[in-house]
PDB file of N, CA and C in Angstrom:
ATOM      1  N   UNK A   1     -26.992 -27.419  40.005  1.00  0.00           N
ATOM      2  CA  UNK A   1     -25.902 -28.347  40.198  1.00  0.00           C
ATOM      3  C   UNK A   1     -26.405 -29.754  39.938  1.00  0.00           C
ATOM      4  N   UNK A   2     -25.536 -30.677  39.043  1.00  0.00           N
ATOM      5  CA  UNK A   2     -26.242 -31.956  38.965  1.00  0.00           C
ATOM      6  C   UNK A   2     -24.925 -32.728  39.905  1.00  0.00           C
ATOM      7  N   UNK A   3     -25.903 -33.381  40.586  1.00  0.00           N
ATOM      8  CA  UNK A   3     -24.740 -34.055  41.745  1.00  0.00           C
ATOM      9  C   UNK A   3     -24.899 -35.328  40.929  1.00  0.00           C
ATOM     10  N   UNK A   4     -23.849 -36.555  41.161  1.00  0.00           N
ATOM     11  CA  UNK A   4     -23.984 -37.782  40.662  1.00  0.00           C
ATOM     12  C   UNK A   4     -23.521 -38.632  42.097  1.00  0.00           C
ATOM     13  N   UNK A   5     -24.446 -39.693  42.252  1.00  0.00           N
ATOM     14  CA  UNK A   5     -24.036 -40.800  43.335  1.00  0.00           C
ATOM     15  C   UNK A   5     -22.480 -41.102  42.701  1.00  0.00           C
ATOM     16  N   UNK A   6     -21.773 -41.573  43.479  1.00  0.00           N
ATOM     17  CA  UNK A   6     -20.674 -42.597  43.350  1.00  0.00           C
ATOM     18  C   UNK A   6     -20.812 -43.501  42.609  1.00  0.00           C
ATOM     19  N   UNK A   7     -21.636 -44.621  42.946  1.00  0.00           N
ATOM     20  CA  UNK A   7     -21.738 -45.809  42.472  1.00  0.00           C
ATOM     21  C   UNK A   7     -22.258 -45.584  40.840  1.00  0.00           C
ATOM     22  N   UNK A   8     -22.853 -44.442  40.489  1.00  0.00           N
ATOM     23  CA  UNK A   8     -23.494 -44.507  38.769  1.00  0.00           C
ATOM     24  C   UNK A   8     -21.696 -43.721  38.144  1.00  0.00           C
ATOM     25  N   UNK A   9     -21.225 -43.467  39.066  1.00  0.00           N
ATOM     26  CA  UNK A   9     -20.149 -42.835  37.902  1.00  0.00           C
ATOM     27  C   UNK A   9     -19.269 -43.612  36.724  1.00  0.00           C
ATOM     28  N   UNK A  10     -19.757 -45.273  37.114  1.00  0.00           N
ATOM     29  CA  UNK A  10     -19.189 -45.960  35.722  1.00  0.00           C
ATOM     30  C   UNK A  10     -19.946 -45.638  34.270  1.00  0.00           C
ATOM     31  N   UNK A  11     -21.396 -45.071  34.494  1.00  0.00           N
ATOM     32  CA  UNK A  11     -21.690 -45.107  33.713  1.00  0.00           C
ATOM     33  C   UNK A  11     -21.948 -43.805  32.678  1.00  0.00           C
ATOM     34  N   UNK A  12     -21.276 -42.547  33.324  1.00  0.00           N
ATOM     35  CA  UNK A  12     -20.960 -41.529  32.631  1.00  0.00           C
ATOM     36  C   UNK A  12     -19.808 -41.001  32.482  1.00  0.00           C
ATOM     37  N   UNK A  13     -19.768 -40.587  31.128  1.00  0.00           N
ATOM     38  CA  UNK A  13     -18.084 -40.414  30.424  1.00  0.00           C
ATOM     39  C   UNK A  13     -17.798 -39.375  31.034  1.00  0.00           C
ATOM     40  N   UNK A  14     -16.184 -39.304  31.022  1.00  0.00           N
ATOM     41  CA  UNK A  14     -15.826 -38.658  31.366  1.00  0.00           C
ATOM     42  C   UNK A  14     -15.018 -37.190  30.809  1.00  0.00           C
ATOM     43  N   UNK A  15     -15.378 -36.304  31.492  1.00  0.00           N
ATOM     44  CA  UNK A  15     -15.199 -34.920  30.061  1.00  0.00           C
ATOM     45  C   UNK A  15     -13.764 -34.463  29.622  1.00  0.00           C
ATOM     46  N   UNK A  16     -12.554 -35.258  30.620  1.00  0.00           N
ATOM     47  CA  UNK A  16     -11.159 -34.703  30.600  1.00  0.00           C
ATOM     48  C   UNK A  16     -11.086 -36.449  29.734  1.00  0.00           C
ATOM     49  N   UNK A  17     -11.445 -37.578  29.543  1.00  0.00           N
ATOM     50  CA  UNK A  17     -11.164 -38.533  28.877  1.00  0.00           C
ATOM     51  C   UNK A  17     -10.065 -39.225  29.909  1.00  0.00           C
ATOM     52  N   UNK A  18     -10.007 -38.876  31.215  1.00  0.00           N
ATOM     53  CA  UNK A  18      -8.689 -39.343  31.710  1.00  0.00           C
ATOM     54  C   UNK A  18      -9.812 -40.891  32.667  1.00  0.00           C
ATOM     55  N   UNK A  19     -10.857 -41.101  32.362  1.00  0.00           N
ATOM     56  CA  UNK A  19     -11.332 -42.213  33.399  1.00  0.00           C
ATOM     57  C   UNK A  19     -11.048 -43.497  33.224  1.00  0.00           C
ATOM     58  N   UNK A  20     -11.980 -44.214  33.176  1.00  0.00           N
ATOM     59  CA  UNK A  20     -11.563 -45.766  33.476  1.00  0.00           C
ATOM     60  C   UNK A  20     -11.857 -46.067  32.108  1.00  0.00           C
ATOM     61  N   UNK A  21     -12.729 -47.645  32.449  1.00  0.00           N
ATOM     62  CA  UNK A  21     -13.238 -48.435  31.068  1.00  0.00           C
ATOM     63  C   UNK A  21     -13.819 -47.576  30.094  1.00  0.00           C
ATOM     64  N   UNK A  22     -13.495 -48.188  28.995  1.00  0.00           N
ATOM     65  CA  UNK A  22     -14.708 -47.527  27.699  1.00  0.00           C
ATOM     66  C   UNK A  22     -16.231 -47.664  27.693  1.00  0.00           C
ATOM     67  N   UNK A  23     -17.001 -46.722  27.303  1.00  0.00           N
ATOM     68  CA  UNK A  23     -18.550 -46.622  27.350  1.00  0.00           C
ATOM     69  C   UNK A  23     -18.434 -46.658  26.031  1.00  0.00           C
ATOM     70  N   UNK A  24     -19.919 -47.647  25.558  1.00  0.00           N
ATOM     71  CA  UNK A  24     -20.034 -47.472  24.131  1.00  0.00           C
ATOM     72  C   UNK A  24     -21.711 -46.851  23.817  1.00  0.00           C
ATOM     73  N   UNK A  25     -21.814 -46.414  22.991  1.00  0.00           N
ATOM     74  CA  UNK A  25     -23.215 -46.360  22.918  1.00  0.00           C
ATOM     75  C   UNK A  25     -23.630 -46.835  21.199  1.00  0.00           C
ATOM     76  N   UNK A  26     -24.204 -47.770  21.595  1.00  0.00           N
ATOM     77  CA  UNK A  26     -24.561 -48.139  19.766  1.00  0.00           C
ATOM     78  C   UNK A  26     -23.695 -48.953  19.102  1.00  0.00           C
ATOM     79  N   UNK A  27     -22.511 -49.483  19.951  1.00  0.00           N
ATOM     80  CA  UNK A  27     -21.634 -50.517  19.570  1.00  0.00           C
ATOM     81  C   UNK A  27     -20.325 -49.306  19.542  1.00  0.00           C
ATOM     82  N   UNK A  28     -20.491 -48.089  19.335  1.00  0.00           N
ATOM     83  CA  UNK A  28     -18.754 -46.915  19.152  1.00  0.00           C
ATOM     84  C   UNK A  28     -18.660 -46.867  20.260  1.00  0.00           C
ATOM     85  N   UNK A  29     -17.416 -46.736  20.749  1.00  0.00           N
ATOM     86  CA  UNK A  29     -16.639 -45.451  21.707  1.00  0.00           C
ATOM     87  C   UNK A  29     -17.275 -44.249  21.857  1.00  0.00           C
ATOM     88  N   UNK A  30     -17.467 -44.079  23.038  1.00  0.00           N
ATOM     89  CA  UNK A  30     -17.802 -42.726  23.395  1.00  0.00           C
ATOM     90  C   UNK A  30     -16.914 -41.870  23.879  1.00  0.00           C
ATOM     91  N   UNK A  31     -16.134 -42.664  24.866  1.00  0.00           N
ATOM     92  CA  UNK A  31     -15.167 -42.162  25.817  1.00  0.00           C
ATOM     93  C   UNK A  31     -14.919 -43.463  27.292  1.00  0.00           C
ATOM     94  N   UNK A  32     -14.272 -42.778  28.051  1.00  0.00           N
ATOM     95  CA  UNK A  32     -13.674 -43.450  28.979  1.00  0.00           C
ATOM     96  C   UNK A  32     -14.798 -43.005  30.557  1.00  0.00           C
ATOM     97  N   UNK A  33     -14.910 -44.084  31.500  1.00  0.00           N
ATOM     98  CA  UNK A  33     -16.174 -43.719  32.220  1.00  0.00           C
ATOM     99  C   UNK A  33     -15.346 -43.163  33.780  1.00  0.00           C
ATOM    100  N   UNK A  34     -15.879 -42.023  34.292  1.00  0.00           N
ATOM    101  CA  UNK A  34     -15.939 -41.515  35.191  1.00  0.00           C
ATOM    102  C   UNK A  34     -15.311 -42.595  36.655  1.00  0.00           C
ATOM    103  N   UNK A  35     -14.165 -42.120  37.405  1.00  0.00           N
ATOM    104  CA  UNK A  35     -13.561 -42.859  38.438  1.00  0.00           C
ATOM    105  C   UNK A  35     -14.077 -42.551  39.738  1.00  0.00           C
ATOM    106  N   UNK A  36     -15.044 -40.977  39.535  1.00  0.00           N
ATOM    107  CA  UNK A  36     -15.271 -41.089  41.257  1.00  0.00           C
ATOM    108  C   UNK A  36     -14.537 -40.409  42.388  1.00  0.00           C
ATOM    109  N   UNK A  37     -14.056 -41.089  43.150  1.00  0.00           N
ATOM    110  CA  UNK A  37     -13.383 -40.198  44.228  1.00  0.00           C
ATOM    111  C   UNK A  37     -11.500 -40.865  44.042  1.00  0.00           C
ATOM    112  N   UNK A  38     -11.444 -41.212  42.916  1.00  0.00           N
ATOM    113  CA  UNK A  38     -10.272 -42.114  42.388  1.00  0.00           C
ATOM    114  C   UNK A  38      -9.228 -40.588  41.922  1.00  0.00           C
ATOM    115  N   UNK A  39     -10.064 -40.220  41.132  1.00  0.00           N
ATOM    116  CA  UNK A  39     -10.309 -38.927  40.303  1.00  0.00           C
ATOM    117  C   UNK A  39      -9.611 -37.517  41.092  1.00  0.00           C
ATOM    118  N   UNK A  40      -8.556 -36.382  40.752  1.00  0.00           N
ATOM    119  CA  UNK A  40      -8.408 -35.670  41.370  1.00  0.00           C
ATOM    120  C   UNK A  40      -9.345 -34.531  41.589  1.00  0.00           C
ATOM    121  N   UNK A  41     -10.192 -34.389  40.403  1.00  0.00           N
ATOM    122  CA  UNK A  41     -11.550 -33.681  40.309  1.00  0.00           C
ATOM    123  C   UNK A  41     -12.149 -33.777  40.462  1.00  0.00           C
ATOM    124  N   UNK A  42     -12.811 -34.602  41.218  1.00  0.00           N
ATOM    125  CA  UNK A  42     -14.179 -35.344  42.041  1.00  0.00           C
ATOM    126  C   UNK A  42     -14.268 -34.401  43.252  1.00  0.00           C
ATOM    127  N   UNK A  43     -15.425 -34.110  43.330  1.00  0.00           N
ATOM    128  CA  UNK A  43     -15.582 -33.311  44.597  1.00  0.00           C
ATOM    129  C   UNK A  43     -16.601 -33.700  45.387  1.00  0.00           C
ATOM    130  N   UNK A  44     -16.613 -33.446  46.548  1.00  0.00           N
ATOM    131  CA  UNK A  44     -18.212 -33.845  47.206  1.00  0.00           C
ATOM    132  C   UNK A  44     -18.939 -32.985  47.638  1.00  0.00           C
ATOM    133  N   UNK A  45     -20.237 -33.396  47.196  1.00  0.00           N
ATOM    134  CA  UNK A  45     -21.576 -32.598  47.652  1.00  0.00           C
ATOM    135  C   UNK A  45     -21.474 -31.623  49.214  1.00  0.00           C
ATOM    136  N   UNK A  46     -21.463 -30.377  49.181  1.00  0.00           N
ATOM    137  CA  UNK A  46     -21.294 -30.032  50.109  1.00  0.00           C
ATOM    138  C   UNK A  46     -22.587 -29.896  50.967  1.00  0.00           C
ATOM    139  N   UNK A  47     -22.744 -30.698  52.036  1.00  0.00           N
ATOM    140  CA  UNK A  47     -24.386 -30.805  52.615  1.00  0.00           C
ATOM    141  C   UNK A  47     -24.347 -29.586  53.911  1.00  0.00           C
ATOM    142  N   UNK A  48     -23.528 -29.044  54.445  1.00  0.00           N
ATOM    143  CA  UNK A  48     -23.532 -28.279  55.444  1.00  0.00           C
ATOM    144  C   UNK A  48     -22.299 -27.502  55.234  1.00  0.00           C
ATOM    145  N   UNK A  49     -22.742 -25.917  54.999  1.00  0.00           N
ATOM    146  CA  UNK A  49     -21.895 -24.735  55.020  1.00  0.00           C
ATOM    147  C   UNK A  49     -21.840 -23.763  55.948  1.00  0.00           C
ATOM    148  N   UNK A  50     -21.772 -23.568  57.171  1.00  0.00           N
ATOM    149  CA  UNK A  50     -21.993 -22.358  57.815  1.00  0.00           C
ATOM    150  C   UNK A  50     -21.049 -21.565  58.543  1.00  0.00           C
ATOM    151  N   UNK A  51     -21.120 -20.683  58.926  1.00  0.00           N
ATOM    152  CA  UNK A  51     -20.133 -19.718  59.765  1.00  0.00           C
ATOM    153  C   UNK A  51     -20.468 -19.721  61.098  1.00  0.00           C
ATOM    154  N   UNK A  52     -19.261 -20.287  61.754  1.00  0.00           N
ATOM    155  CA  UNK A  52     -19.668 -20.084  63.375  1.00  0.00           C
ATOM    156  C   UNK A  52     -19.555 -19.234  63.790  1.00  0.00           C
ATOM    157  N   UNK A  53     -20.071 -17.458  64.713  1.00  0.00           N
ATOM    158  CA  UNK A  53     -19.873 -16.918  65.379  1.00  0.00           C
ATOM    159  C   UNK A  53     -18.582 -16.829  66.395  1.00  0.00           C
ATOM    160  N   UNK A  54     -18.871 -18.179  67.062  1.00  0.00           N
ATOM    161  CA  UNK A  54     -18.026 -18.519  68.329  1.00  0.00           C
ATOM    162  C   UNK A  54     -16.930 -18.715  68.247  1.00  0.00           C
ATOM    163  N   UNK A  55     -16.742 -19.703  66.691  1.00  0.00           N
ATOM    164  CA  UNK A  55     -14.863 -19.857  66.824  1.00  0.00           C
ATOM    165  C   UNK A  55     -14.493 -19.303  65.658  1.00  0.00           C
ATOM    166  N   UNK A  56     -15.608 -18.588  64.825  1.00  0.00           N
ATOM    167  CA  UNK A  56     -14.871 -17.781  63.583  1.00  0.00           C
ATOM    168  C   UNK A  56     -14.406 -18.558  62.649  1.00  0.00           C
ATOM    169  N   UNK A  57     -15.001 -19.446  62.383  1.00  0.00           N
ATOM    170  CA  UNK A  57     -14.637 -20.805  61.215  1.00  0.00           C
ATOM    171  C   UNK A  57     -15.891 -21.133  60.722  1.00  0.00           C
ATOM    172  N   UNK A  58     -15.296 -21.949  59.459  1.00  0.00           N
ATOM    173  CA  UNK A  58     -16.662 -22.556  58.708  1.00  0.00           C
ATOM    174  C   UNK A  58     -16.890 -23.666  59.242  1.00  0.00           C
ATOM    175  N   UNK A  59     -18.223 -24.011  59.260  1.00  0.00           N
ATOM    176  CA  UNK A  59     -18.582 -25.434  59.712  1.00  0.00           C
ATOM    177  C   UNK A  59     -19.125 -26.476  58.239  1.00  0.00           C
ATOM    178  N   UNK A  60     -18.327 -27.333  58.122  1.00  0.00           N
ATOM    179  CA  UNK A  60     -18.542 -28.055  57.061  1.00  0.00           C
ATOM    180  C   UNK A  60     -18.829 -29.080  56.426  1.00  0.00           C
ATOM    181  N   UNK A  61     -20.037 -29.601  55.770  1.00  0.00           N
ATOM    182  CA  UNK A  61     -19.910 -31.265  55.865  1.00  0.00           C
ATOM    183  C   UNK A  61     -19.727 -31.668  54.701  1.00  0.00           C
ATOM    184  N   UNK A  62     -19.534 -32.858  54.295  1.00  0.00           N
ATOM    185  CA  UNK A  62     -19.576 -33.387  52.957  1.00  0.00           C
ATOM    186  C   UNK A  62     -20.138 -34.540  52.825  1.00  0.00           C
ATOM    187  N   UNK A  63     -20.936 -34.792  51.970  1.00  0.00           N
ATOM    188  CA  UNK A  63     -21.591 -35.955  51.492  1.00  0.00           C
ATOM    189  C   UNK A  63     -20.830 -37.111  51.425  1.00  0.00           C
ATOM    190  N   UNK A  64     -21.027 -38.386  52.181  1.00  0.00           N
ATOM    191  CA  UNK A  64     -19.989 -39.299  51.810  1.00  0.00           C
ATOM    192  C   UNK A  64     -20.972 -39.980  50.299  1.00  0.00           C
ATOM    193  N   UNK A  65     -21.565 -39.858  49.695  1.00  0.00           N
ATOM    194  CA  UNK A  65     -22.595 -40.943  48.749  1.00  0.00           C
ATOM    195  C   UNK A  65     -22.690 -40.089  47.167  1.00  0.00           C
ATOM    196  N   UNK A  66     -22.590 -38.957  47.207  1.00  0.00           N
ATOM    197  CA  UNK A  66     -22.714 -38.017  46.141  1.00  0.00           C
ATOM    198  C   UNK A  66     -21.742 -36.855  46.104  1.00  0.00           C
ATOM    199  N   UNK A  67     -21.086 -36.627  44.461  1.00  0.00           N
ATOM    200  CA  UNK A  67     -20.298 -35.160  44.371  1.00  0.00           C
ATOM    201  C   UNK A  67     -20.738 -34.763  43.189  1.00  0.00           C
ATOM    202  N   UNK A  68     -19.597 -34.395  42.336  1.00  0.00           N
ATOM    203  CA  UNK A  68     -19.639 -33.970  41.042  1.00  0.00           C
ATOM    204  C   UNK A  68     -17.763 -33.829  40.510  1.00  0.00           C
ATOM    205  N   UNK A  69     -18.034 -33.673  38.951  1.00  0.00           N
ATOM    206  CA  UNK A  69     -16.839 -33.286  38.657  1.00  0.00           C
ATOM    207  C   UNK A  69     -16.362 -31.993  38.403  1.00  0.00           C
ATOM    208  N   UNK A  70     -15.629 -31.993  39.837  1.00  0.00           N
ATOM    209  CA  UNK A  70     -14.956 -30.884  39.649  1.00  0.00           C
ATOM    210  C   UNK A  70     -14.113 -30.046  38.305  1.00  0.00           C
ATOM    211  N   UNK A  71     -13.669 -30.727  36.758  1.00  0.00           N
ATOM    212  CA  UNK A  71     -13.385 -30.670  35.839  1.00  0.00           C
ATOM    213  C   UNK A  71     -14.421 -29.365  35.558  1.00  0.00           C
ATOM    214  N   UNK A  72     -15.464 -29.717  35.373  1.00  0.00           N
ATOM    215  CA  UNK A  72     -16.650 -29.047  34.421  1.00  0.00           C
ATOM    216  C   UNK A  72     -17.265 -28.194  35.694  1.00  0.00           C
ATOM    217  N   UNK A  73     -17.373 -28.324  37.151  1.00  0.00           N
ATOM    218  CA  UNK A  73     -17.627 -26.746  37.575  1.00  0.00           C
ATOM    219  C   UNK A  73     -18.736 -27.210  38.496  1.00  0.00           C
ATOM    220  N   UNK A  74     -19.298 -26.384  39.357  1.00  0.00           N
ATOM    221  CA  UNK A  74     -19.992 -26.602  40.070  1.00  0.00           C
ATOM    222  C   UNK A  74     -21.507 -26.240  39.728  1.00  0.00           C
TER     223      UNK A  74
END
């Protein structure tokens, strides 16, 4: 899994083309840069998964600092 911080997601394009500003590389267009948690496909790093015994539920945390795009998969 490649997780990405929040804060670098201006600087990688984005794979549905639906993000923000333009990235250029070499003076072209590449594409449009990654929004983050703006994004309906942004997901967050899941740091704690477990099953409680006691109340029969998952216990769950999420990264507030790092996710990924949900678009392209986990």
């Amino acid at each position: 899994m490649n997780y990405i911080i929040e804060a670098e997601c201006e600087k990688t394009v984005c794979p549905m083309g639906i993000g923000g500003s333009a990235i250029h590389l070499s003076g072209v267009p590449v594409g449009k840069a990654c929004i983050g948690r703006r994004c309906a496909g942004w997901r967050w790093e899941t740091e704690k998964d477990e099953w409680d015994e006691t109340t029969e539920m998952w216990i769950l945390q999420y990264s507030l600092v790092q996710g990924y795009c949900g678009f392209v998969g986990e």
